[in-house]
C-alpha atoms as a PDB file:
ATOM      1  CA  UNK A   1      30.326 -34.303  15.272  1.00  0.00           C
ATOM      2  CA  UNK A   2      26.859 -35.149  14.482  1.00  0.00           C
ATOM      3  CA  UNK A   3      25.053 -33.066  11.324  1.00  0.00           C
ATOM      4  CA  UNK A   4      22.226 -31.106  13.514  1.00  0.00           C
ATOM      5  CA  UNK A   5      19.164 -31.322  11.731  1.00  0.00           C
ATOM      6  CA  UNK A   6      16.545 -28.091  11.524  1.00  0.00           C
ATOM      7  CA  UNK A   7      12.993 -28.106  10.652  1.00  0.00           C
ATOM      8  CA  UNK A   8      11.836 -25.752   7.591  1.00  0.00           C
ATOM      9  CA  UNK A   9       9.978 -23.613  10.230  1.00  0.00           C
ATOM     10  CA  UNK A  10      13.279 -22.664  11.979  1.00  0.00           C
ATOM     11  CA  UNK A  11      15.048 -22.291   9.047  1.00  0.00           C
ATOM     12  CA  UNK A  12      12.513 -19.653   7.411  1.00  0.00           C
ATOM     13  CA  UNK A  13      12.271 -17.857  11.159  1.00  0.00           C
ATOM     14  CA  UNK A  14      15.853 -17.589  11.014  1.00  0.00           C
ATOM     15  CA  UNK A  15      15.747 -16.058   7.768  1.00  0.00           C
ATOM     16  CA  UNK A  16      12.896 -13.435   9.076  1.00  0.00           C
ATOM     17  CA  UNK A  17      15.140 -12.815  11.653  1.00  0.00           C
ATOM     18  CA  UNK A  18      18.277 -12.033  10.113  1.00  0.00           C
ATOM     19  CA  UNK A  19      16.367 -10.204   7.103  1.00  0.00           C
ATOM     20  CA  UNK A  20      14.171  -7.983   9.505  1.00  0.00           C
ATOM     21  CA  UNK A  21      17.564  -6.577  11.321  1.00  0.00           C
ATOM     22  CA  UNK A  22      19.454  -5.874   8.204  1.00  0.00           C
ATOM     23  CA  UNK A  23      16.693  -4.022   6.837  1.00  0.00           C
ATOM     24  CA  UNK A  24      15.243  -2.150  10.071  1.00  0.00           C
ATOM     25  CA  UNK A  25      19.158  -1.025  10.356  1.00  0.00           C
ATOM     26  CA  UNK A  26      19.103  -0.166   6.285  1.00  0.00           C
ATOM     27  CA  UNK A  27      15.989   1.880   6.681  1.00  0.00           C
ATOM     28  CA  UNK A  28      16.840   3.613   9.566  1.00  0.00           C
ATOM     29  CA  UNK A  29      20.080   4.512   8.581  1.00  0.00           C
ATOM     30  CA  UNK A  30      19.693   4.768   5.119  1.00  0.00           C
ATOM     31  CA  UNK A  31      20.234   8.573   4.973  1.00  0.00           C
ATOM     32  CA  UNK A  32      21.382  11.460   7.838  1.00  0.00           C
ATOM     33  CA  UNK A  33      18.267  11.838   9.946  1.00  0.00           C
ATOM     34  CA  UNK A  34      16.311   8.810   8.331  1.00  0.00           C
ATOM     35  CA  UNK A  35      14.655   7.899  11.248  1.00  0.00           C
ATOM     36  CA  UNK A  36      13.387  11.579  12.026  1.00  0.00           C
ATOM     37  CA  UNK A  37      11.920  12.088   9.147  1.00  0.00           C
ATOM     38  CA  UNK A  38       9.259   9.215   9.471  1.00  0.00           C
ATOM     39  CA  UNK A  39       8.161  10.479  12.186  1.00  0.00           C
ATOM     40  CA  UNK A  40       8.227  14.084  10.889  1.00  0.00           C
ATOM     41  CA  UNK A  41       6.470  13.558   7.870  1.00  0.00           C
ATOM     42  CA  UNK A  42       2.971  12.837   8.924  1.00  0.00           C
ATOM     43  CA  UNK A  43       3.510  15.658  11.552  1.00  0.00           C
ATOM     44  CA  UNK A  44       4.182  18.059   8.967  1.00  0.00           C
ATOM     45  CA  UNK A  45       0.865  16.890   7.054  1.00  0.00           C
ATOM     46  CA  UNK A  46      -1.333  17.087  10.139  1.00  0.00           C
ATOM     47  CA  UNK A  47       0.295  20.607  10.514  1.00  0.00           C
ATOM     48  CA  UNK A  48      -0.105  21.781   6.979  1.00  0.00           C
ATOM     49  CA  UNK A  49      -3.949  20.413   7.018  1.00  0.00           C
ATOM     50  CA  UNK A  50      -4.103  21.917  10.501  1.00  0.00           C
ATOM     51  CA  UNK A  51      -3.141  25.368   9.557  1.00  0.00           C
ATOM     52  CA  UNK A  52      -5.702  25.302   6.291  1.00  0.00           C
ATOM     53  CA  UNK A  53      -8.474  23.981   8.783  1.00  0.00           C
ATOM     54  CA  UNK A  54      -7.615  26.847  10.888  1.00  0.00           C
ATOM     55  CA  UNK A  55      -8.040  29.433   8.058  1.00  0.00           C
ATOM     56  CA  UNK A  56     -11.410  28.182   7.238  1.00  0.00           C
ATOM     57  CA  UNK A  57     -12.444  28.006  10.988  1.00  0.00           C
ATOM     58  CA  UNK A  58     -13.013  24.443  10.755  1.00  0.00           C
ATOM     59  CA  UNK A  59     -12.549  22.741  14.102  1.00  0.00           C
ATOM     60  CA  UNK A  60     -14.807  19.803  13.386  1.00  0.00           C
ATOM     61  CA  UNK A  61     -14.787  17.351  10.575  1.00  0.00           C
ATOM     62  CA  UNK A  62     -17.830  15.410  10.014  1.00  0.00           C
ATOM     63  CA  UNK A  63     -18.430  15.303  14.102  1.00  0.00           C
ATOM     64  CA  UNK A  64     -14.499  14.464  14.767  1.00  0.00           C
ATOM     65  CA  UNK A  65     -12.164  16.483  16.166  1.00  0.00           C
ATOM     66  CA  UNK A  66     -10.560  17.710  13.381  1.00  0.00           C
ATOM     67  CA  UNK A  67      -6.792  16.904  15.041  1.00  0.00           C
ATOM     68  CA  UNK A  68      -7.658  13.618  16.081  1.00  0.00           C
ATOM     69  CA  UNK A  69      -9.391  13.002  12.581  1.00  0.00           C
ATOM     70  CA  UNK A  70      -6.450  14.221  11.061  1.00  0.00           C
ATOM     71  CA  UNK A  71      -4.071  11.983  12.786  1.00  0.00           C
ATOM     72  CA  UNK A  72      -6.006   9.195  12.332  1.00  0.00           C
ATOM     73  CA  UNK A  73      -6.516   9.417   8.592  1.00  0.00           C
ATOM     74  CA  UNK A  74      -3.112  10.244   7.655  1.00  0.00           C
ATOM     75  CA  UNK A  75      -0.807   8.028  10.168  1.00  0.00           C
ATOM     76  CA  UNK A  76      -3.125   4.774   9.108  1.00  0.00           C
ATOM     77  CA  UNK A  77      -2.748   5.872   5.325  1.00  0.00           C
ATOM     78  CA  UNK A  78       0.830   6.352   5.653  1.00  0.00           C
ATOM     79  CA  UNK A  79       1.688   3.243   7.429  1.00  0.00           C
ATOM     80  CA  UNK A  80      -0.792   1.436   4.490  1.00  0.00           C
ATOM     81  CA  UNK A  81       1.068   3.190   1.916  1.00  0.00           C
ATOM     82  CA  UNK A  82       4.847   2.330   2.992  1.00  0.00           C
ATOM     83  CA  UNK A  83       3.878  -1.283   3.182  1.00  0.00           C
ATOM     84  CA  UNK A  84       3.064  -1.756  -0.136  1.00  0.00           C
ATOM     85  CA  UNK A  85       5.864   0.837  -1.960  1.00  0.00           C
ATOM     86  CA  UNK A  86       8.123  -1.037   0.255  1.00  0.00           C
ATOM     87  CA  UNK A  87       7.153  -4.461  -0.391  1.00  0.00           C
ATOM     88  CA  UNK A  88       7.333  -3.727  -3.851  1.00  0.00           C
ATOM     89  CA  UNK A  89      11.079  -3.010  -3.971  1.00  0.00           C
ATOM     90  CA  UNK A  90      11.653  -5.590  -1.925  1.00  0.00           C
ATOM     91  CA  UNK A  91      12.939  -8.088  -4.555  1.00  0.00           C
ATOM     92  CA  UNK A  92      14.949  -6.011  -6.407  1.00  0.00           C
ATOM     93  CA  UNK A  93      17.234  -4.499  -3.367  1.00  0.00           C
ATOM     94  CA  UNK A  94      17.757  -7.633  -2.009  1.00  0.00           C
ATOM     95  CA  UNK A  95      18.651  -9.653  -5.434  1.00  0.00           C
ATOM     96  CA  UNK A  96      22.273 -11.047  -3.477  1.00  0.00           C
ATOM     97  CA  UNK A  97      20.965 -12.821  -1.047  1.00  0.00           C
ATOM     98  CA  UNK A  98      19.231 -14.825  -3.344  1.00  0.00           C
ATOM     99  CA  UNK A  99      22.034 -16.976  -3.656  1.00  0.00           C
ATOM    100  CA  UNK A 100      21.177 -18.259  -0.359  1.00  0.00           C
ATOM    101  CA  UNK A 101      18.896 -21.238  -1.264  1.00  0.00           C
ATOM    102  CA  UNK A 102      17.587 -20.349   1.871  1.00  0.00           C
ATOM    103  CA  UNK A 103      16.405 -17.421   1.299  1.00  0.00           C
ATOM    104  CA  UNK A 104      13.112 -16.969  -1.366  1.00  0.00           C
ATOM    105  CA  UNK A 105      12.189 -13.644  -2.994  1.00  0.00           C
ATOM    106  CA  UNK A 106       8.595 -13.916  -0.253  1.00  0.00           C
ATOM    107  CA  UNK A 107      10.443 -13.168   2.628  1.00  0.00           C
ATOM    108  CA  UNK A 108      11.637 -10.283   1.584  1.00  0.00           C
ATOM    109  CA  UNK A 109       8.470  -8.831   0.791  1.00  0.00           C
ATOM    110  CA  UNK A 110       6.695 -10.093   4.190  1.00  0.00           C
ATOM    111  CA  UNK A 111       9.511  -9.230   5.998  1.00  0.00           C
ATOM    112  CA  UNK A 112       9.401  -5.494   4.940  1.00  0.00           C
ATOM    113  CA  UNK A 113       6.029  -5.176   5.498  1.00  0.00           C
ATOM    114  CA  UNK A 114       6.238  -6.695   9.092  1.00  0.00           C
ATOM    115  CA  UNK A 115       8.933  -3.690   9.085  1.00  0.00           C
ATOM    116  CA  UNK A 116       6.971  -1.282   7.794  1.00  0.00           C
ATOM    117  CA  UNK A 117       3.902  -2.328  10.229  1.00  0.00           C
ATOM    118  CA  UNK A 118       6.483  -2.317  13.377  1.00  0.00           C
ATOM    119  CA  UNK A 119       7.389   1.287  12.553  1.00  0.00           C
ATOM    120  CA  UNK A 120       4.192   2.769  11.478  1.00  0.00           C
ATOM    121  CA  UNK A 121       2.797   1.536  14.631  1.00  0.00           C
ATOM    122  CA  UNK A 122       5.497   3.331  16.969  1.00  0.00           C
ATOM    123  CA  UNK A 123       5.075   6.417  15.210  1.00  0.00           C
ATOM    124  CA  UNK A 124       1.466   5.970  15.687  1.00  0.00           C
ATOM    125  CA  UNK A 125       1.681   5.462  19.069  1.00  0.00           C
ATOM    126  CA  UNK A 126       4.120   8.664  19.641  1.00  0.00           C
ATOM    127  CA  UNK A 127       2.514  11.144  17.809  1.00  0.00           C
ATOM    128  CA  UNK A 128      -1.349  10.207  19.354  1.00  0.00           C
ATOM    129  CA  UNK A 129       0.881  10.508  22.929  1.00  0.00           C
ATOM    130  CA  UNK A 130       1.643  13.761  22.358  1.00  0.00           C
ATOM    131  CA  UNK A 131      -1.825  14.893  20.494  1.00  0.00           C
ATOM    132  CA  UNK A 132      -3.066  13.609  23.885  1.00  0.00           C
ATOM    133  CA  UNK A 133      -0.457  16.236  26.049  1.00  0.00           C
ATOM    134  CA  UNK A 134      -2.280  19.022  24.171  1.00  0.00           C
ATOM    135  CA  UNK A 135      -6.001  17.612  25.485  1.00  0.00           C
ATOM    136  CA  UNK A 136      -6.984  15.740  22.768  1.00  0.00           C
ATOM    137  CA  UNK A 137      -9.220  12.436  23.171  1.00  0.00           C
ATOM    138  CA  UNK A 138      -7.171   9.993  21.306  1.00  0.00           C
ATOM    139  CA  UNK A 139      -9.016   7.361  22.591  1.00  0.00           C
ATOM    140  CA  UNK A 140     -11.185   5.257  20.588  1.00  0.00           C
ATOM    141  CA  UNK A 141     -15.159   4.843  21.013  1.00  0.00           C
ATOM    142  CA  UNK A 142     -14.928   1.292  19.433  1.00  0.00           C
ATOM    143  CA  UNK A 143     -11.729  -0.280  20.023  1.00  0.00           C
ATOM    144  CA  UNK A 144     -12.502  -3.737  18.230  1.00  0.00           C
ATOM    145  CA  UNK A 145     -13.995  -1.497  14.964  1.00  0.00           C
ATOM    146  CA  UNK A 146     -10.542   0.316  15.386  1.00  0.00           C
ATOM    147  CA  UNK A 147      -8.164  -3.198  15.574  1.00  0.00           C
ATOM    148  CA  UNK A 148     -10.068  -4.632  12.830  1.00  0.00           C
ATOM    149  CA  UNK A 149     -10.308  -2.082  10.221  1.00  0.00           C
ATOM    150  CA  UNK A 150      -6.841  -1.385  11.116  1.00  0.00           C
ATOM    151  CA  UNK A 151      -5.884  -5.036  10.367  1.00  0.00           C
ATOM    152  CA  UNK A 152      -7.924  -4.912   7.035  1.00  0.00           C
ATOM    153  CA  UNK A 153      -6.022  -1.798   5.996  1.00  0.00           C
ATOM    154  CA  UNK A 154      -3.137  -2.775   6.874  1.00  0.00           C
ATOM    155  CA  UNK A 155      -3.280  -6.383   4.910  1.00  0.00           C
ATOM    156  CA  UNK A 156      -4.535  -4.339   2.208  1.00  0.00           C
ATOM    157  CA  UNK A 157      -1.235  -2.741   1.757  1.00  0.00           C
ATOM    158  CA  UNK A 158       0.392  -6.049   2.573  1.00  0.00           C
ATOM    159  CA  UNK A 159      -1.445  -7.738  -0.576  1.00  0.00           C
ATOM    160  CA  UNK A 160      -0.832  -4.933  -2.958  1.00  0.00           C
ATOM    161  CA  UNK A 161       2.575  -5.758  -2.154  1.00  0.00           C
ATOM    162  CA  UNK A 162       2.939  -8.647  -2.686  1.00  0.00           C
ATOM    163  CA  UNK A 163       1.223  -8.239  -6.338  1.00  0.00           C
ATOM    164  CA  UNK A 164       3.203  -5.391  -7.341  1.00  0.00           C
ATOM    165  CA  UNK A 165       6.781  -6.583  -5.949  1.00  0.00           C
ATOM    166  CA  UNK A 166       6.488  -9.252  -8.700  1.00  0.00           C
ATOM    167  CA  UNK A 167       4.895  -7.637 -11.455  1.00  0.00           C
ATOM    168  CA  UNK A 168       7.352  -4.505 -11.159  1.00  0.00           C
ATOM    169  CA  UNK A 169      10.118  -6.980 -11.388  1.00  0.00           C
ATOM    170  CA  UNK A 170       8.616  -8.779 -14.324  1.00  0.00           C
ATOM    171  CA  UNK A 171       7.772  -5.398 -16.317  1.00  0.00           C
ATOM    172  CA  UNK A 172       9.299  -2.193 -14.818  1.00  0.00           C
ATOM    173  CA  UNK A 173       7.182   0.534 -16.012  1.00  0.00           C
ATOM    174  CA  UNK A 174       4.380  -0.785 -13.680  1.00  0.00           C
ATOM    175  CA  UNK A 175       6.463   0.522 -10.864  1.00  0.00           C
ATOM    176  CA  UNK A 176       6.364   4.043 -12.208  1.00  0.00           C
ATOM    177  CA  UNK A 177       2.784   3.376 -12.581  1.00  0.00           C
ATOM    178  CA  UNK A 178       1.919   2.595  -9.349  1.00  0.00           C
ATOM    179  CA  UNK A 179       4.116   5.329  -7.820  1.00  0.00           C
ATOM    180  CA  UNK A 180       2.107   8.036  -9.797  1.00  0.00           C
ATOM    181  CA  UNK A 181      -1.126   6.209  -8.906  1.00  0.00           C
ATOM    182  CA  UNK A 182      -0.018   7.932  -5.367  1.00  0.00           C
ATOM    183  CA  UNK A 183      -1.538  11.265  -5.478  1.00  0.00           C
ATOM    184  CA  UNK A 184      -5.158  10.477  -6.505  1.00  0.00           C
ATOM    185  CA  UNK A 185      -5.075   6.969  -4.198  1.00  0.00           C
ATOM    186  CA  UNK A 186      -4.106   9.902  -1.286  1.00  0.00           C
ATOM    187  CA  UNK A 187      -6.980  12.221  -1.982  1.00  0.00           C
ATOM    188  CA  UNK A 188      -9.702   9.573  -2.986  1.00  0.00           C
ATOM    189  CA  UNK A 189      -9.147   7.609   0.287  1.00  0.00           C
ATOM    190  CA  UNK A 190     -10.427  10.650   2.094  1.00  0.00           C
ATOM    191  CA  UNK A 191      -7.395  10.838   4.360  1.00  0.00           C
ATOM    192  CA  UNK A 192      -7.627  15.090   4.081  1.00  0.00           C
ATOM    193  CA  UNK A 193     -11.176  15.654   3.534  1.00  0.00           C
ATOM    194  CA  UNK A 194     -14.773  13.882   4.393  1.00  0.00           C
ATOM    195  CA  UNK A 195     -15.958  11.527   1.834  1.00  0.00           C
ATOM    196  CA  UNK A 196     -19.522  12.530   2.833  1.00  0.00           C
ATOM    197  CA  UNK A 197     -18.484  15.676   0.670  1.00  0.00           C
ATOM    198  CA  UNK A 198     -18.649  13.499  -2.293  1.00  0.00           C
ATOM    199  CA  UNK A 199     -21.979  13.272  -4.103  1.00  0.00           C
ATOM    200  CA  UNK A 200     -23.700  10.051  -3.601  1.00  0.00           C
ATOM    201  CA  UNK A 201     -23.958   9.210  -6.888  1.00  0.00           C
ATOM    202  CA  UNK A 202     -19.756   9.732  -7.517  1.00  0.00           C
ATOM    203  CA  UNK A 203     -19.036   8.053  -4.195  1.00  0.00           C
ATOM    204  CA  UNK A 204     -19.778   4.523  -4.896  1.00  0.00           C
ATOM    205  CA  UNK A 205     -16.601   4.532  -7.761  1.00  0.00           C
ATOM    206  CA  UNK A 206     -14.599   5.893  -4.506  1.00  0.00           C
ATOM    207  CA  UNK A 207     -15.174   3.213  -2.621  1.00  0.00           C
ATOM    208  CA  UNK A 208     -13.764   0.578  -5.366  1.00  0.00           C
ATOM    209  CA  UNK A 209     -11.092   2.016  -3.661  1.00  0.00           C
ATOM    210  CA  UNK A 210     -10.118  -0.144  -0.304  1.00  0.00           C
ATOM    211  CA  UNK A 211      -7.846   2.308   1.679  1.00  0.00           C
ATOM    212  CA  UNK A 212     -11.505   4.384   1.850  1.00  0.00           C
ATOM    213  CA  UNK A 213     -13.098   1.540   3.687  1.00  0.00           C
ATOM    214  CA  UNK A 214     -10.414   1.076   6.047  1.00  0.00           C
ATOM    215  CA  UNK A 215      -9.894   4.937   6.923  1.00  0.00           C
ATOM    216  CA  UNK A 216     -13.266   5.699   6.691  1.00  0.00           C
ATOM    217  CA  UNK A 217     -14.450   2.397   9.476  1.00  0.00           C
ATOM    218  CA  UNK A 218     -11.271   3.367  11.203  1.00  0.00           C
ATOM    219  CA  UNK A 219     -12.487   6.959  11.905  1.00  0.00           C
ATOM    220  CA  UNK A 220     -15.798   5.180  13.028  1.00  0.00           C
ATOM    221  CA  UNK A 221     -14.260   3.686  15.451  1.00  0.00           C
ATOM    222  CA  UNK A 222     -12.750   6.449  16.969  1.00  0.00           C
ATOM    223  CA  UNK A 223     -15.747   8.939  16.861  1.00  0.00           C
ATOM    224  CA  UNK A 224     -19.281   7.700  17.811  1.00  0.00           C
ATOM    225  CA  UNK A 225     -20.775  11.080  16.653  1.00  0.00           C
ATOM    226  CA  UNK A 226     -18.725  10.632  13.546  1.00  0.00           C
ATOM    227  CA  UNK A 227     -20.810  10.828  10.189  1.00  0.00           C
ATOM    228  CA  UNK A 228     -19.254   8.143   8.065  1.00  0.00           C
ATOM    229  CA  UNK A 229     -20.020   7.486   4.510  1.00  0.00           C
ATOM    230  CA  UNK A 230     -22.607   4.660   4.505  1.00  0.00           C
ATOM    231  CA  UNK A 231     -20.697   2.770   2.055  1.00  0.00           C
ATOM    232  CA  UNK A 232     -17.875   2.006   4.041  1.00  0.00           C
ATOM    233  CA  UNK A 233     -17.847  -1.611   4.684  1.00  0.00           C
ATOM    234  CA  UNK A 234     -16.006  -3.699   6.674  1.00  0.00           C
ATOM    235  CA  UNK A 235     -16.463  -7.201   4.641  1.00  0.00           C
ATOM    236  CA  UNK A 236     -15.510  -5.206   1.560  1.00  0.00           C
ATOM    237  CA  UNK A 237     -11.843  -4.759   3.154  1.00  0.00           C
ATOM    238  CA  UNK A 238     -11.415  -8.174   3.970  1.00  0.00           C
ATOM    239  CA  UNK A 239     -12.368  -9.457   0.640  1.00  0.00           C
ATOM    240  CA  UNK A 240     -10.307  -7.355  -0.953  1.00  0.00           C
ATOM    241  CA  UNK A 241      -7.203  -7.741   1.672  1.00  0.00           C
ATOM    242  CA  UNK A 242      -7.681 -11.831   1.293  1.00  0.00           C
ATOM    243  CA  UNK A 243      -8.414 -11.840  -2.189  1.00  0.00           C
ATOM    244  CA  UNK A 244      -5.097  -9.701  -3.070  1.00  0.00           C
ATOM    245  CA  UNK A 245      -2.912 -11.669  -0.400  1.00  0.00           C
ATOM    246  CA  UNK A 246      -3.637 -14.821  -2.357  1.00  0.00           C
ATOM    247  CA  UNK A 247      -2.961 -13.670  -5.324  1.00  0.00           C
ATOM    248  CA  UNK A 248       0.155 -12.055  -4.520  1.00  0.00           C
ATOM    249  CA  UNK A 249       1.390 -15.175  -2.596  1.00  0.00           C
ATOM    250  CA  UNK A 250       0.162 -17.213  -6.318  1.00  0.00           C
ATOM    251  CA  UNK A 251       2.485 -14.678  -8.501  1.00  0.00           C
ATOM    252  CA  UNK A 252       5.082 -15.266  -5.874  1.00  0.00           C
ATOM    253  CA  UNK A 253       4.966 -18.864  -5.970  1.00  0.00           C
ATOM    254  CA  UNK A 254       4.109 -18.966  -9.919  1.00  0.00           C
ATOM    255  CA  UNK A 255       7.636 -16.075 -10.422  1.00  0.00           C
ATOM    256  CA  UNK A 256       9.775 -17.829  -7.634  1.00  0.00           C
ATOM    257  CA  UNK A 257      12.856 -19.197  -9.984  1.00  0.00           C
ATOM    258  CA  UNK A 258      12.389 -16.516 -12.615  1.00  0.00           C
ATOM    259  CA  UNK A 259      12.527 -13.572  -9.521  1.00  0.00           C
ATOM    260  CA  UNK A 260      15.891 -15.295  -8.442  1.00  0.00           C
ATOM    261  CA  UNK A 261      17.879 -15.736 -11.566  1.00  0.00           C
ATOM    262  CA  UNK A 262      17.064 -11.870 -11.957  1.00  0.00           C
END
């Protein structure tokens, strides 16, 4: 029987393939009720938020509606943030397949942020279905302002994966570093309150931080009356999304054989 040949392309699809099921049926069944519990967790933020809005008699946010606004800024931050705490594990729980030459340490770091992405966007989807049941507009004013910031957000998270998948394997206190970096990346990006609160004179150090120019053009896009920070830019993102992708995909390259004898 002849040897049938296979390009490289087919061969690394194949691996995509094969890697995306195994983990899309690890992280959904990964413990009792895993797959409830992504959806339930940014519902139980937008509630908590909801319920201290409430108290203060603050129905409006900046021009937004403050449920919309809510959903917005914590789905999008969410789905950023489980790309790149994914992605950086990445290497590590999948060490035995390594010994498939076929298989390289990348994939399973752009595989589990495709994951990531697939699932964020489905719980997305749901939860702005059912804001809309209660008479919410979830519709957005500027749907290309919307797809784009998304995209930059979203590649953000991919890039900072990518970086951090290979240095946490090459010095492992940076991944208890970056996991504690959590909290203050979470309130700085202005996913829970305006960053029009901010002084102006504080605000520019905020928005070193990406995730702010993605949420903050995001909510833009979804509000016309919205009063965004004027620093929010959208060539900022992309810089920094492009800028950390290559570099990531450098390390990744640079680490390959050393990230596989692990």
């Amino acid at each position: 029987m002849a040897e049938i040949s296979r390009s490289s392309l087919s061969v690394t699809l194949s691996v995509w393939k094969a890697l995306f099921l195994r983990e899309a049926i690890s992280r959904i069944t990964a413990a009792r009720a895993a797959w409830a519990w992504m959806l339930f967790e940014p519902i139980m933020h937008i509630g908590f938020m909801l319920i201290l809005f409430t108290m203060v008699k603050m129905r409006v946010v900046s021009g937004a509606d403050t449920v919309v606004w809510l959903f917005v800024g914590l789905t999008s931050f969410f789905t950023a943030r489980n790309i790149y705490q994914r992605a950086m594990s990445a290497i590590s729980a999948n060490q035995a397949l390594f010994g498939y030459r076929q298989v390289l340490p990348v994939d399973t770091v752009l595989v589990r942020a495709a994951l990531e992405t697939f699932l964020g966007l489905i719980i997305a989807v749901i939860l702005a279905a059912a804001i809309a049941l209660f008479g919410h507009d979830v519709l957005p004013h500027d749907p290309l302002l919307v797809i784009a910031s998304l995209t930059g957000l979203l590649l953000c998270g991919l890039g900072l994966g990518l970086v951090l998948s290979v240095a946490c394997e090459m010095v492992s206190e940076l991944g208890n570093i970056a996991d504690m970096l959590f909290t203050p990346l979470y309130f700085l990006s202005g996913v829970i309150f305006p960053l029009t609160a901010i002084p102006p004179q504080y605000r520019e150090w905020v928005f070193y931080n990406p995730f702010a120019h993605g949420i903050e053009l995001l909510r833009s896009g979804f509000f016309p009356q919205y009063h965004a920070a004027p620093e929010a830019n959208l060539g900022f993102l992309f810089a920094f999304a492009l800028v950390s992708i290559a570099f990531g995909l450098a390390l990744q390259v640079r680490f390959a054989l050393p990230l596989r004898a692990k």
